[in-house]
C-alpha atoms as a PDB file:
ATOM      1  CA  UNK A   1       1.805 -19.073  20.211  1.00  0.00           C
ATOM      2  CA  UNK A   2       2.931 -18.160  16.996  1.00  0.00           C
ATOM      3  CA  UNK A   3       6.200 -18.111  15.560  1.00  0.00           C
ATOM      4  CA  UNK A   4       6.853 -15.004  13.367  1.00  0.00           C
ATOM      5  CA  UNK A   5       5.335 -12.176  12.764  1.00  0.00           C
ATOM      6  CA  UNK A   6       5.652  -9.120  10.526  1.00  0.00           C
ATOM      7  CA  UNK A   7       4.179  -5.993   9.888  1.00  0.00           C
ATOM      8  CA  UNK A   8       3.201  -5.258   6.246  1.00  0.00           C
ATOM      9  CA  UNK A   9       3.261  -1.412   5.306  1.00  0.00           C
ATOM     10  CA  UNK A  10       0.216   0.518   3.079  1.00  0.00           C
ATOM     11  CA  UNK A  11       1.146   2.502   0.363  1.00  0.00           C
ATOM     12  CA  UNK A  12       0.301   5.954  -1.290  1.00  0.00           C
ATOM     13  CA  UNK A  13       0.476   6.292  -4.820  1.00  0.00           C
ATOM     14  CA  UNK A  14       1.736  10.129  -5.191  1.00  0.00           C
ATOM     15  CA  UNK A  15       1.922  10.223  -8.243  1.00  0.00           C
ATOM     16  CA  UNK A  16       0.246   7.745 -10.685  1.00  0.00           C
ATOM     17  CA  UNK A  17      -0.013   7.700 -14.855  1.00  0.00           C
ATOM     18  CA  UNK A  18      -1.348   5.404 -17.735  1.00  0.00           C
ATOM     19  CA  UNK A  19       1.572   5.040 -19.897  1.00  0.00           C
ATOM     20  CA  UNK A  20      -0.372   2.087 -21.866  1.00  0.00           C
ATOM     21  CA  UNK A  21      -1.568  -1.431 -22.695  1.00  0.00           C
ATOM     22  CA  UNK A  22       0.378  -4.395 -23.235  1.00  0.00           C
ATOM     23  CA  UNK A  23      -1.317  -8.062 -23.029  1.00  0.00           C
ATOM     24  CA  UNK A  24      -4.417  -6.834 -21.758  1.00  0.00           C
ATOM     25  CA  UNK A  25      -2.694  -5.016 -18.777  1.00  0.00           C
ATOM     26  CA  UNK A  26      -2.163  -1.470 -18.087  1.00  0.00           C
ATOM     27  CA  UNK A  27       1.088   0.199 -17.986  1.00  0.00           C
ATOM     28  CA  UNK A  28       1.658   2.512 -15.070  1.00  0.00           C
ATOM     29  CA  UNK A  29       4.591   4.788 -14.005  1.00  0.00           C
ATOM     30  CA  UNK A  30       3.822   6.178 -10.213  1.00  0.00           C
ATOM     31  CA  UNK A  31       5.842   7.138  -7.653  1.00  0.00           C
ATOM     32  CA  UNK A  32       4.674   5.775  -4.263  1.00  0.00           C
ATOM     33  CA  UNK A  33       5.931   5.273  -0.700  1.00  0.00           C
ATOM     34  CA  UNK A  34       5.306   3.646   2.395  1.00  0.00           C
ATOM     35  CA  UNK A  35       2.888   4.704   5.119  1.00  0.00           C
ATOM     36  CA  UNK A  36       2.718   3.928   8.822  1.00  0.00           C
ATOM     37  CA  UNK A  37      -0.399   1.867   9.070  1.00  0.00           C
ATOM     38  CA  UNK A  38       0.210  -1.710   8.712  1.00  0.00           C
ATOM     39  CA  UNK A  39      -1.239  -4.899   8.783  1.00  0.00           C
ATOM     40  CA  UNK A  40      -0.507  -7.443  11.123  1.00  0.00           C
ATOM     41  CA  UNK A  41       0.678 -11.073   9.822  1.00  0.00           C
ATOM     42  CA  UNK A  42       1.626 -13.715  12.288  1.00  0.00           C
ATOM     43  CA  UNK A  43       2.273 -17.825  11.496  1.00  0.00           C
ATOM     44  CA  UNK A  44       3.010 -20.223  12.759  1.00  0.00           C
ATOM     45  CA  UNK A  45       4.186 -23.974  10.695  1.00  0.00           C
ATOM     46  CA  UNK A  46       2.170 -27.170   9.795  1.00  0.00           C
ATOM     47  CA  UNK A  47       3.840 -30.049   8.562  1.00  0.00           C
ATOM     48  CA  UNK A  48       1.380 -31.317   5.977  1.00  0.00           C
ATOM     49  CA  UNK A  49       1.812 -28.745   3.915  1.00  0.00           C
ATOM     50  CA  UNK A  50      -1.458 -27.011   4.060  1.00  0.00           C
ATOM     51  CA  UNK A  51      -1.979 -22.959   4.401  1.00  0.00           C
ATOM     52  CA  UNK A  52      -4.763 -21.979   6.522  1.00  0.00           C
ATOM     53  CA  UNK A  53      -5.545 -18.075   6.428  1.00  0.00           C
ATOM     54  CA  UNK A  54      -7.768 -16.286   9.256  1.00  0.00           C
ATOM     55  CA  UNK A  55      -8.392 -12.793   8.206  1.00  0.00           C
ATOM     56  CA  UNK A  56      -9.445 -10.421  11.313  1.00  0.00           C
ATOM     57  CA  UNK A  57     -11.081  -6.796  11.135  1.00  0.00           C
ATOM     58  CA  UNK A  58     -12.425  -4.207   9.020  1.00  0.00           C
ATOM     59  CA  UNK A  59     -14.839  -6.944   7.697  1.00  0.00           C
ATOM     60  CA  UNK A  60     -11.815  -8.901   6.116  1.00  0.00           C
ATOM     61  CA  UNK A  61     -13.288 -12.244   7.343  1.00  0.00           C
ATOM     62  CA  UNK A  62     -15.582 -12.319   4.304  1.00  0.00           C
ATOM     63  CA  UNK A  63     -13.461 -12.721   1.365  1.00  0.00           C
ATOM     64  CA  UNK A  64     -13.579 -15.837   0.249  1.00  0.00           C
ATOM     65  CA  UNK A  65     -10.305 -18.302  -0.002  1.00  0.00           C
ATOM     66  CA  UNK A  66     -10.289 -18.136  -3.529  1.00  0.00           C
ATOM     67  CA  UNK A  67      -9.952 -13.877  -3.811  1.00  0.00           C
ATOM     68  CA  UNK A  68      -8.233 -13.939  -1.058  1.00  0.00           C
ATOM     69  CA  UNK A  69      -4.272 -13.237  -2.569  1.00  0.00           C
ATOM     70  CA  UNK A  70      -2.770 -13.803   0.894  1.00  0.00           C
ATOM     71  CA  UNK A  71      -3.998 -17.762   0.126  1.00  0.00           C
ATOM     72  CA  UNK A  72      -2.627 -17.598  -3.040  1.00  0.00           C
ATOM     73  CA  UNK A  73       0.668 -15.976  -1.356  1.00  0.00           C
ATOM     74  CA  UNK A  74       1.089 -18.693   1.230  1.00  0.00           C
ATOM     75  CA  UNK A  75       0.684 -21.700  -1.410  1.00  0.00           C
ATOM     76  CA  UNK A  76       3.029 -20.345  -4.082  1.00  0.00           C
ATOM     77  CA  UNK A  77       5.208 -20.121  -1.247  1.00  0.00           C
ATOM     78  CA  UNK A  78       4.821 -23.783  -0.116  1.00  0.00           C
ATOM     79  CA  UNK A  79       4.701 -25.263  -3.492  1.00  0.00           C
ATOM     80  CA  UNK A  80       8.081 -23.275  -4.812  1.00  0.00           C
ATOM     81  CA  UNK A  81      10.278 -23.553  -1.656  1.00  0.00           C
ATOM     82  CA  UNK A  82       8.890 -27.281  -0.928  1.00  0.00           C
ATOM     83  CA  UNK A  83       8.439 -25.840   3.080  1.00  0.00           C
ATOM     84  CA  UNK A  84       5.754 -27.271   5.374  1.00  0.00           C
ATOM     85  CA  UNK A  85       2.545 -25.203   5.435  1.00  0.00           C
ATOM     86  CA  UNK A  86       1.055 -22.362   7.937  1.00  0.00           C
ATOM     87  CA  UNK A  87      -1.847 -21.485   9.956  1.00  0.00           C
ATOM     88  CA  UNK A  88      -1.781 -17.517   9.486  1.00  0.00           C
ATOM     89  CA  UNK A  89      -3.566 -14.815  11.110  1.00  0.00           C
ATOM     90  CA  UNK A  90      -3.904 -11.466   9.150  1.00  0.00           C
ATOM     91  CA  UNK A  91      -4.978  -8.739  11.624  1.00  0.00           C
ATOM     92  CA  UNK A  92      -5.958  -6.015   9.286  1.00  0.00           C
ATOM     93  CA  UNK A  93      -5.516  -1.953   9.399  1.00  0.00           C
ATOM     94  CA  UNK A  94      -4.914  -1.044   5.975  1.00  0.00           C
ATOM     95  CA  UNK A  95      -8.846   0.157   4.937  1.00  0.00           C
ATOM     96  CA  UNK A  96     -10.081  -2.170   1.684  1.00  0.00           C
ATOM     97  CA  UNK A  97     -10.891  -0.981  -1.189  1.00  0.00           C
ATOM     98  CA  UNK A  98      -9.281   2.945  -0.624  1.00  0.00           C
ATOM     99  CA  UNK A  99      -6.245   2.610  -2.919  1.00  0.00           C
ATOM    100  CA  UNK A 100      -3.520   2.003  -0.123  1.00  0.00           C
ATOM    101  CA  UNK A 101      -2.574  -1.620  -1.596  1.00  0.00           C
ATOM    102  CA  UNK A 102      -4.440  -3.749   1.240  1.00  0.00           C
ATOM    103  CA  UNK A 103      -4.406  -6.558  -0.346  1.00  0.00           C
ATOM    104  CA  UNK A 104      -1.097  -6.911  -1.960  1.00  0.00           C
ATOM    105  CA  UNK A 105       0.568  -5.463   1.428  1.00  0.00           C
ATOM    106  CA  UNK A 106      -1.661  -8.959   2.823  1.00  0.00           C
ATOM    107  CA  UNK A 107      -0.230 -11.321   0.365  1.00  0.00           C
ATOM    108  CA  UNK A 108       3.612  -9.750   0.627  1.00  0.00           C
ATOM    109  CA  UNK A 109       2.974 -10.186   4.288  1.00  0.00           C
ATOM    110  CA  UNK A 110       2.694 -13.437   3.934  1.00  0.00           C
ATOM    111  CA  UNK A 111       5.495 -14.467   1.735  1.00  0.00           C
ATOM    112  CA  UNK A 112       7.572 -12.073   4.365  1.00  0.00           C
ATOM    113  CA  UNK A 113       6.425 -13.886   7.083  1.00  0.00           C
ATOM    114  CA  UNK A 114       6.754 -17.429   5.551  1.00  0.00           C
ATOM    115  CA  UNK A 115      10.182 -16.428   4.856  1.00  0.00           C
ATOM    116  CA  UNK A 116      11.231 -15.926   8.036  1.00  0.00           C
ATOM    117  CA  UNK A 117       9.115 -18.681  10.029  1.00  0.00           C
ATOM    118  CA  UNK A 118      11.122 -21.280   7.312  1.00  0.00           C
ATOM    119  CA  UNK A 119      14.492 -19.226   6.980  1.00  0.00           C
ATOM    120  CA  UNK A 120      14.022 -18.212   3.427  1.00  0.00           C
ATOM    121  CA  UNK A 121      17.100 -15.466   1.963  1.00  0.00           C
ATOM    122  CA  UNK A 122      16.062 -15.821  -1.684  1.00  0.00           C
ATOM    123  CA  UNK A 123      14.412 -12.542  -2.026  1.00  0.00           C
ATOM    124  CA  UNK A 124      15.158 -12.940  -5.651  1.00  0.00           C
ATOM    125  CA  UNK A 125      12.545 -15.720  -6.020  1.00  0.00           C
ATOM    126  CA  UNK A 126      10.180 -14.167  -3.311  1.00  0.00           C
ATOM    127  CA  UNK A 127       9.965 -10.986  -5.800  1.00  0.00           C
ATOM    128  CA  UNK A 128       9.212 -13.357  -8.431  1.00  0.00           C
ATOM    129  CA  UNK A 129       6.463 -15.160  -6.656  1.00  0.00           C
ATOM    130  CA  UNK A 130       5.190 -11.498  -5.560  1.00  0.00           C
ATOM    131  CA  UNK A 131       4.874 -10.376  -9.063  1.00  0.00           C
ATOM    132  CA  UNK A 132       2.843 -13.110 -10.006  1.00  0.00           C
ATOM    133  CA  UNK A 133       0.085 -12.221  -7.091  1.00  0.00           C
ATOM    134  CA  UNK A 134      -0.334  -8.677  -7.797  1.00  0.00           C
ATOM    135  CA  UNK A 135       1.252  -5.575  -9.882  1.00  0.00           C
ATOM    136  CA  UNK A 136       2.507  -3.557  -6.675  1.00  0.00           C
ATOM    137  CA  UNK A 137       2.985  -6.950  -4.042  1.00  0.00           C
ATOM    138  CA  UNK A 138       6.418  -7.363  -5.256  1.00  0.00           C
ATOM    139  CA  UNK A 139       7.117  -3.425  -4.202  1.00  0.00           C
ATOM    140  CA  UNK A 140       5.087  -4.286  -1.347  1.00  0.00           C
ATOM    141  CA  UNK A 141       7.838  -6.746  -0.305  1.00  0.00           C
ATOM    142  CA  UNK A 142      10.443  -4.058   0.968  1.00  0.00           C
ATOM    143  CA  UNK A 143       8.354  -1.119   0.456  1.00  0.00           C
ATOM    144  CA  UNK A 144       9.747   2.426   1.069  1.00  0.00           C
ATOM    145  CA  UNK A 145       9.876   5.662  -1.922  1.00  0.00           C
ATOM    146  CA  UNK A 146      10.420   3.995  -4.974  1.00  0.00           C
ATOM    147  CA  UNK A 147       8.879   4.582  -8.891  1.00  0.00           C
ATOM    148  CA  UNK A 148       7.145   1.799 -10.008  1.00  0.00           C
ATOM    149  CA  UNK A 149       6.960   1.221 -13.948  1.00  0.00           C
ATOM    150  CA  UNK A 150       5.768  -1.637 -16.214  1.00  0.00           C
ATOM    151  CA  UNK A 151       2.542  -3.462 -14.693  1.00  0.00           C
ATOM    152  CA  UNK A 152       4.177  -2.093 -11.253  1.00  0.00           C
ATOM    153  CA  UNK A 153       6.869  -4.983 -11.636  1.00  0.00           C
ATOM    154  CA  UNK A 154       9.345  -2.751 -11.990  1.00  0.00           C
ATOM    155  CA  UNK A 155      10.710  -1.333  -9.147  1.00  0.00           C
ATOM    156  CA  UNK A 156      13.506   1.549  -8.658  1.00  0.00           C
ATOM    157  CA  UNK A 157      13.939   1.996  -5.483  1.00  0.00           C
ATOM    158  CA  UNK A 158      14.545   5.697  -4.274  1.00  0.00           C
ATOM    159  CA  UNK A 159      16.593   7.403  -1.390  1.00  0.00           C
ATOM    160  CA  UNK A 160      14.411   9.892   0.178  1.00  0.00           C
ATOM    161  CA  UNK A 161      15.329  10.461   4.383  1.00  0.00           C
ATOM    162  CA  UNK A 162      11.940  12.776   4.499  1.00  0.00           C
ATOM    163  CA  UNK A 163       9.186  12.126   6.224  1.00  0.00           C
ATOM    164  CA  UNK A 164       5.996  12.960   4.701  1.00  0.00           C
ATOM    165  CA  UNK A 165       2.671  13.949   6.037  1.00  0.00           C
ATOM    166  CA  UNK A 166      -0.824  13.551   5.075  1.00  0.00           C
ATOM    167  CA  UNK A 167      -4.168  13.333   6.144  1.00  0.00           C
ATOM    168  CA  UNK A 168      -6.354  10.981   5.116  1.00  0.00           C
ATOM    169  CA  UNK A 169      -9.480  10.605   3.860  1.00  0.00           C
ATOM    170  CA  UNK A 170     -11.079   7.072   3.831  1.00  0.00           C
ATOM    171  CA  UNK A 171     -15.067   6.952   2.463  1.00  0.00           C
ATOM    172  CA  UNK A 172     -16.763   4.420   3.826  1.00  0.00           C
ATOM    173  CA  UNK A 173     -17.264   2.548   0.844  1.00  0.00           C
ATOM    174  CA  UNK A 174     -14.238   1.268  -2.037  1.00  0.00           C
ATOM    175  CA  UNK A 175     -14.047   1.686  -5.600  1.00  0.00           C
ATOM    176  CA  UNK A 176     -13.657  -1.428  -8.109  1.00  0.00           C
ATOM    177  CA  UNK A 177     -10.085  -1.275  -9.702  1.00  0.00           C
ATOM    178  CA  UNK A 178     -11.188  -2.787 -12.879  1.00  0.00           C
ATOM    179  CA  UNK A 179     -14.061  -0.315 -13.116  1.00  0.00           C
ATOM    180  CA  UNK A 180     -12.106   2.897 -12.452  1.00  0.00           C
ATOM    181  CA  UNK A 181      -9.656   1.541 -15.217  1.00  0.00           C
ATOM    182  CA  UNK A 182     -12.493   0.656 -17.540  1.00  0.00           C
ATOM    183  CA  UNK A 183     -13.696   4.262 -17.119  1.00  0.00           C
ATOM    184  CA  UNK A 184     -10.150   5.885 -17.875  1.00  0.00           C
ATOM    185  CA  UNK A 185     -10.206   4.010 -21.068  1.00  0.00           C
ATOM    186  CA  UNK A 186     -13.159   4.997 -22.103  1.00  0.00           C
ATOM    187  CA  UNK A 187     -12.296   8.966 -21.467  1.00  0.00           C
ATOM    188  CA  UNK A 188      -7.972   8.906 -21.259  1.00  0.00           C
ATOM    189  CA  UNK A 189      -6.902  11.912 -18.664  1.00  0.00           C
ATOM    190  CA  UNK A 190      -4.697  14.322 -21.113  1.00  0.00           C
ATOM    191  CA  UNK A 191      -3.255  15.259 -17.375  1.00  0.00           C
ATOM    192  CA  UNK A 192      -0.078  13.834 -16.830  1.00  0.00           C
ATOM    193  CA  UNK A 193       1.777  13.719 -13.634  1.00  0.00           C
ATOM    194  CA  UNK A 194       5.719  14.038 -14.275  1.00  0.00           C
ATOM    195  CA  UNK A 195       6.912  11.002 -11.883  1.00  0.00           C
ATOM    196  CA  UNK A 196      10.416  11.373 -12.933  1.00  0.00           C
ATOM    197  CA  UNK A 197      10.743  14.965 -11.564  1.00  0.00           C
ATOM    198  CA  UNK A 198       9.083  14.231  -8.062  1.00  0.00           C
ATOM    199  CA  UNK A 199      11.461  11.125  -7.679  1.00  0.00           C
ATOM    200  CA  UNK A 200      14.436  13.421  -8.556  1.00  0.00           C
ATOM    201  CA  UNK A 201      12.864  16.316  -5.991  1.00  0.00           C
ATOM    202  CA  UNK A 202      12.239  13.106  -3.186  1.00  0.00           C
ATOM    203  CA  UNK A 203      16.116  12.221  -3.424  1.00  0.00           C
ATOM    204  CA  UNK A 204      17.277  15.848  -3.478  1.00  0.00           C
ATOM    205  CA  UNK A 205      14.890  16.101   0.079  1.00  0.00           C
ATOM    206  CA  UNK A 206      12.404  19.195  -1.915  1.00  0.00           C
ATOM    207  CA  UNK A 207       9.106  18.165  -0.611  1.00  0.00           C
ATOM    208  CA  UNK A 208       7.963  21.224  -2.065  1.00  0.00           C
ATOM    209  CA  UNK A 209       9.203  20.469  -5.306  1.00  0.00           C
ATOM    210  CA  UNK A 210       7.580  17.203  -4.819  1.00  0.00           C
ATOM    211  CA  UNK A 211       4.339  18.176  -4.143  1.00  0.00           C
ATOM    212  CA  UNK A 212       3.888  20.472  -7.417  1.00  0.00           C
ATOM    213  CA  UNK A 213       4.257  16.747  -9.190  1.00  0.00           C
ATOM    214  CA  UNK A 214       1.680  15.103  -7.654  1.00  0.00           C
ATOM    215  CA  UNK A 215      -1.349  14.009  -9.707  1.00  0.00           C
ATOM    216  CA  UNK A 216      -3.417  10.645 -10.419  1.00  0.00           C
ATOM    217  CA  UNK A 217      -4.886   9.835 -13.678  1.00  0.00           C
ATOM    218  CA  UNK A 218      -7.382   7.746 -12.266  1.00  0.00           C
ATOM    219  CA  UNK A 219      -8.690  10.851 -10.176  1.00  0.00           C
ATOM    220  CA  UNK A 220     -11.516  11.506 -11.986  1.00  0.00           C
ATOM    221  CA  UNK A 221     -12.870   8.112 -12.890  1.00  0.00           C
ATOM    222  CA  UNK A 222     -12.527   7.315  -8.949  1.00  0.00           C
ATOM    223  CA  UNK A 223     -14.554  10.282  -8.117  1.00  0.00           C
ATOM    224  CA  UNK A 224     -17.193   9.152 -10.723  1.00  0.00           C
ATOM    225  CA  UNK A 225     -17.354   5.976  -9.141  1.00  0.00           C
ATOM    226  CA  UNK A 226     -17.708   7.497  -5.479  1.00  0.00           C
ATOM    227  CA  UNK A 227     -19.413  10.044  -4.510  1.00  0.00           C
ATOM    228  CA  UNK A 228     -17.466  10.128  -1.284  1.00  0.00           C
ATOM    229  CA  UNK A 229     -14.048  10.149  -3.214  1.00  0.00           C
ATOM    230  CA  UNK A 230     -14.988  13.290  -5.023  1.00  0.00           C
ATOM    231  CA  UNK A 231     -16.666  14.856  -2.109  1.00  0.00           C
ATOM    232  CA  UNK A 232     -13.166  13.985   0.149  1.00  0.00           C
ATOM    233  CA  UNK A 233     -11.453  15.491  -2.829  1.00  0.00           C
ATOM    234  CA  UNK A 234     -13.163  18.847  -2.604  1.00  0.00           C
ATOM    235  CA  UNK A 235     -12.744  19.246   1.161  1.00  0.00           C
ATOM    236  CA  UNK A 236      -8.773  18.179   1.026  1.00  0.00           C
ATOM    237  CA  UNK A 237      -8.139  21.145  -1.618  1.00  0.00           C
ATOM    238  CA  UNK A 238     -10.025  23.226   0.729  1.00  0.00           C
ATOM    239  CA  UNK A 239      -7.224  23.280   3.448  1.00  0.00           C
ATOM    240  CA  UNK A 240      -4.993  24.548   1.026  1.00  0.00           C
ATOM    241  CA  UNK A 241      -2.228  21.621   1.304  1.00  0.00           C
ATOM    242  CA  UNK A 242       0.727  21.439  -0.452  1.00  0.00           C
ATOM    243  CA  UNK A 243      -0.709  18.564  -2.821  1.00  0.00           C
ATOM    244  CA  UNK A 244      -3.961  16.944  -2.881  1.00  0.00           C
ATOM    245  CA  UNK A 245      -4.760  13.539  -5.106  1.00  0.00           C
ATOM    246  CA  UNK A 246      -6.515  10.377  -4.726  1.00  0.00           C
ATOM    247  CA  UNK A 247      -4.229   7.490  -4.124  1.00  0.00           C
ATOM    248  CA  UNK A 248      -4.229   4.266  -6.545  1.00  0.00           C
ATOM    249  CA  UNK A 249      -7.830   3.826  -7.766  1.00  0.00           C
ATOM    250  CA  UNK A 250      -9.110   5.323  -5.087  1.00  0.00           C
ATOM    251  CA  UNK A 251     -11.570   5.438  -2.962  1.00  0.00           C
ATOM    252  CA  UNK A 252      -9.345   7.167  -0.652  1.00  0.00           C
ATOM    253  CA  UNK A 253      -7.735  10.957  -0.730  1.00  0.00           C
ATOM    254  CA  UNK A 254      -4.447  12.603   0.837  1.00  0.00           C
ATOM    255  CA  UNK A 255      -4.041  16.023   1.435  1.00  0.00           C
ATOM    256  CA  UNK A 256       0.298  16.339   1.285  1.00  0.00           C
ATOM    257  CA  UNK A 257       1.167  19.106   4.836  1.00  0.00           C
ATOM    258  CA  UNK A 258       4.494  20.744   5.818  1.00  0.00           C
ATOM    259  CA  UNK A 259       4.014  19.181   8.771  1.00  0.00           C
ATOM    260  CA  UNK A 260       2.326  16.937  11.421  1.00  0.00           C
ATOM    261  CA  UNK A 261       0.964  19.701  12.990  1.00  0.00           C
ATOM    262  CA  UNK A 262      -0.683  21.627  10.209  1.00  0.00           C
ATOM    263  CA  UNK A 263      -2.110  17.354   9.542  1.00  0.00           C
ATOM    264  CA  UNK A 264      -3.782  18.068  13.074  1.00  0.00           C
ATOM    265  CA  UNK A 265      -4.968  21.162  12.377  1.00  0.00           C
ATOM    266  CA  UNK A 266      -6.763  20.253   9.215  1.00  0.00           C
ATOM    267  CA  UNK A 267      -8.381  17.049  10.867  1.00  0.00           C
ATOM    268  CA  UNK A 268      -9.469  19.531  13.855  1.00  0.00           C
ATOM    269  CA  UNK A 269     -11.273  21.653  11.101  1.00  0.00           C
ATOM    270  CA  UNK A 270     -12.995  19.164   9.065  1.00  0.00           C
ATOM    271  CA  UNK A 271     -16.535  18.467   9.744  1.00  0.00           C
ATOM    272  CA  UNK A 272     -17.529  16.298   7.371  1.00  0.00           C
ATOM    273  CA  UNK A 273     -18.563  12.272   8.200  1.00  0.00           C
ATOM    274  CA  UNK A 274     -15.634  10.692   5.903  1.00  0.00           C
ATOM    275  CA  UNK A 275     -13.267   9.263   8.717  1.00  0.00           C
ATOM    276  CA  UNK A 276     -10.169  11.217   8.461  1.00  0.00           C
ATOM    277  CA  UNK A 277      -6.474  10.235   9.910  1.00  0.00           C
ATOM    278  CA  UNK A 278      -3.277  11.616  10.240  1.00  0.00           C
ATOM    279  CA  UNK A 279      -0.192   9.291   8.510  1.00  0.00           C
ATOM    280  CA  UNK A 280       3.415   9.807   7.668  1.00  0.00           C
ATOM    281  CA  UNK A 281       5.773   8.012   5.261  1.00  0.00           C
ATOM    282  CA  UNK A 282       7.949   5.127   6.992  1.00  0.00           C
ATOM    283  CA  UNK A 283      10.837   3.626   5.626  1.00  0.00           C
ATOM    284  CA  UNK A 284      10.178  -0.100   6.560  1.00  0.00           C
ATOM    285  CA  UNK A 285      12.952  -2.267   4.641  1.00  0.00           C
ATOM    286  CA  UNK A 286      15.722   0.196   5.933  1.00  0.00           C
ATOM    287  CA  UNK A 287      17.537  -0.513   9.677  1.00  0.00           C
ATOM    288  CA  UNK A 288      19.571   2.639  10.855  1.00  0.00           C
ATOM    289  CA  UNK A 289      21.835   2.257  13.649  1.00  0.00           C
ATOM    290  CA  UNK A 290      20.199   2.592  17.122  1.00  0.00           C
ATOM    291  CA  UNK A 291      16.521   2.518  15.092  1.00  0.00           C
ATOM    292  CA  UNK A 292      14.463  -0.997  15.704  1.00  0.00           C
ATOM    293  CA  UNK A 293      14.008  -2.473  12.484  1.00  0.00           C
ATOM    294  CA  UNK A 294      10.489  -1.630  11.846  1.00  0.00           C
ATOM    295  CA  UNK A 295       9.417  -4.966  10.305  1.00  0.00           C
ATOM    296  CA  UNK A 296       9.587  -6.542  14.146  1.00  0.00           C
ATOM    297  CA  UNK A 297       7.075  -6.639  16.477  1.00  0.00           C
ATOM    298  CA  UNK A 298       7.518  -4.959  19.360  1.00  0.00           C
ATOM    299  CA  UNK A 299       6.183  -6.511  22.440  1.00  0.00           C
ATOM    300  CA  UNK A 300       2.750  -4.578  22.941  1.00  0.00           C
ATOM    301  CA  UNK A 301       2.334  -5.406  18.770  1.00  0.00           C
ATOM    302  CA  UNK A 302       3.003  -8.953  19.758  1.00  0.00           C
ATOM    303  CA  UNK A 303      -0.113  -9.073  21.850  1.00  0.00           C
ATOM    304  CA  UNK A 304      -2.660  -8.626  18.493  1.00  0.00           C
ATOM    305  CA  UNK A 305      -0.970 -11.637  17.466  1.00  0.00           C
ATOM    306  CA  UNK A 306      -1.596 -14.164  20.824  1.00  0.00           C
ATOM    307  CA  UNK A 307       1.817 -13.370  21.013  1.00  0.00           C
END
């Protein structure tokens, strides 16, 4: 029986430049939002302190303790709030390694879900904590449209009521981060995607204007890295979306549709063997009136936790 739970959102990087180095980090300015796959993060309390993670799926039990940031999530919780520990269970959807922020979506999860198992409200200290685990995991936190600047740190959050649609392509095999930036600086894209005109198109509701901004710098060295990125690549632009890209550093592609339908009629064409799926942006850290706050569980999602 566990005592919270939380769903943690993936994200999509639509539009994503190197604006520099500073202190041996890379300066980004993307525009991303909020998809609905999630991962699953339930806990429950221990009171000696200690934080036990239990990954499941997608062959997420292998990473070791010591990679794993949803560890390093849970103790930086403990050790800053002074709160008993946790035995967590991370029940995973978000494909590794694709570019859709698994991993920091895991370690927000946790922090979310350790914040509301010990009735934490200083989300002022929980971003801080987030930051230090992970460029995007303090975005990751609330998720949502927003244009991330700085290592990813800095967030501005943006008011978009569209939903988007994509479908997805997700080779079978990731691409190392710190390789696809290695390769970037050793041959800079010229390319540049203009982030602060598709954030200004988002809030005005022009998807179409938003999709003539979308581009990723780290396209290329992705699809050097993978030869199923750059094959996924070629087959999304051959649908004739409104916007195609890799997202993050890859190893997975979007192609950007007018609607869910067209999404479903691109997925009925394809015939290649990258596993393909249909997604659309959520807006996870925002209740409406009469909407279920999409953070909770409902009771079937309960079950994938033991309830």
């Amino acid at each position: 029986m566990f005592a919270a739970k939380v769903k943690s959102y993936a994200k999509l990087n639509l539009s994503l430049n190197i604006a520099g180095v500073s202190g041996g980090y890379h300066l980004l300015d993307s525009v991303v939002a909020s998809l609905n796959i999630w991962d699953t993060v339930c806990a429950k309390p221990r009171g000696d302190g200690l934080v036990n993670v239990y990954m499941h799926g997608l062959g997420s039990e292998g990473i070791p303790p010591e990679r794993n940031n949803a560890v390093k999530a849970g103790e930086a919780f403990v050790s800053a709030f002074g709160t008993g520990g946790a035995d967590i269970e991370i029940y995973k959807d978000i494909p590794m390694g694709a570019g859709l922020g698994g991993s920091s979506a895991d370690a927000a999860g946790v922090l979310n879900v350790l914040a509301k198992l010990y009735k934490v409200r200083d989300r002022a200290r929980l971003k801080e904590l987030a930051d230090g685990l992970g460029s995007d995991t303090g975005y990751m936190l609330e998720g949502g449209f927003a244009r991330l600047t700085g290592r990813g740190e800095r967030v501005e959050r943006l008011d978009c009521a569209k939903r988007l649609w994509f479908l997805l392509f997700l080779p079978r095999t990731g691409v190392s981060t710190p390789e696809c930036y290695k390769m970037y600086d050793l041959a800079p894209d010229p390319l540049r995607a203009d982030s602060a005109r598709l954030a200004r198109a988002l809030e005005a509701g022009d998807v179409r204007g938003a999709a003539e901004s979308v581009y990723n710098a780290l396209g290329k060295p992705a699809c050097a890295l993978n030869g199923q990125t750059a094959e996924a690549l070629e087959a999304a632009q051959g649908f004739s979306p409104m916007a195609y890209a890799v997202t993050g550093s890859g190893s997975a592609v979007f192609a950007m549709f007018e609607s869910e339908a067209l999404c479903r009629w691109a997925k009925s064409r394809y015939k290649g063997k990258i596993p393909v799926r249909v997604a659309h942006t959520v807006l996870p850290g925002k209740v409406k009136a009469g909407l279920r706050n999409p953070f909770v569980l409902s009771e079937e999602e309960k079950d994938a936790c033991g309830r």
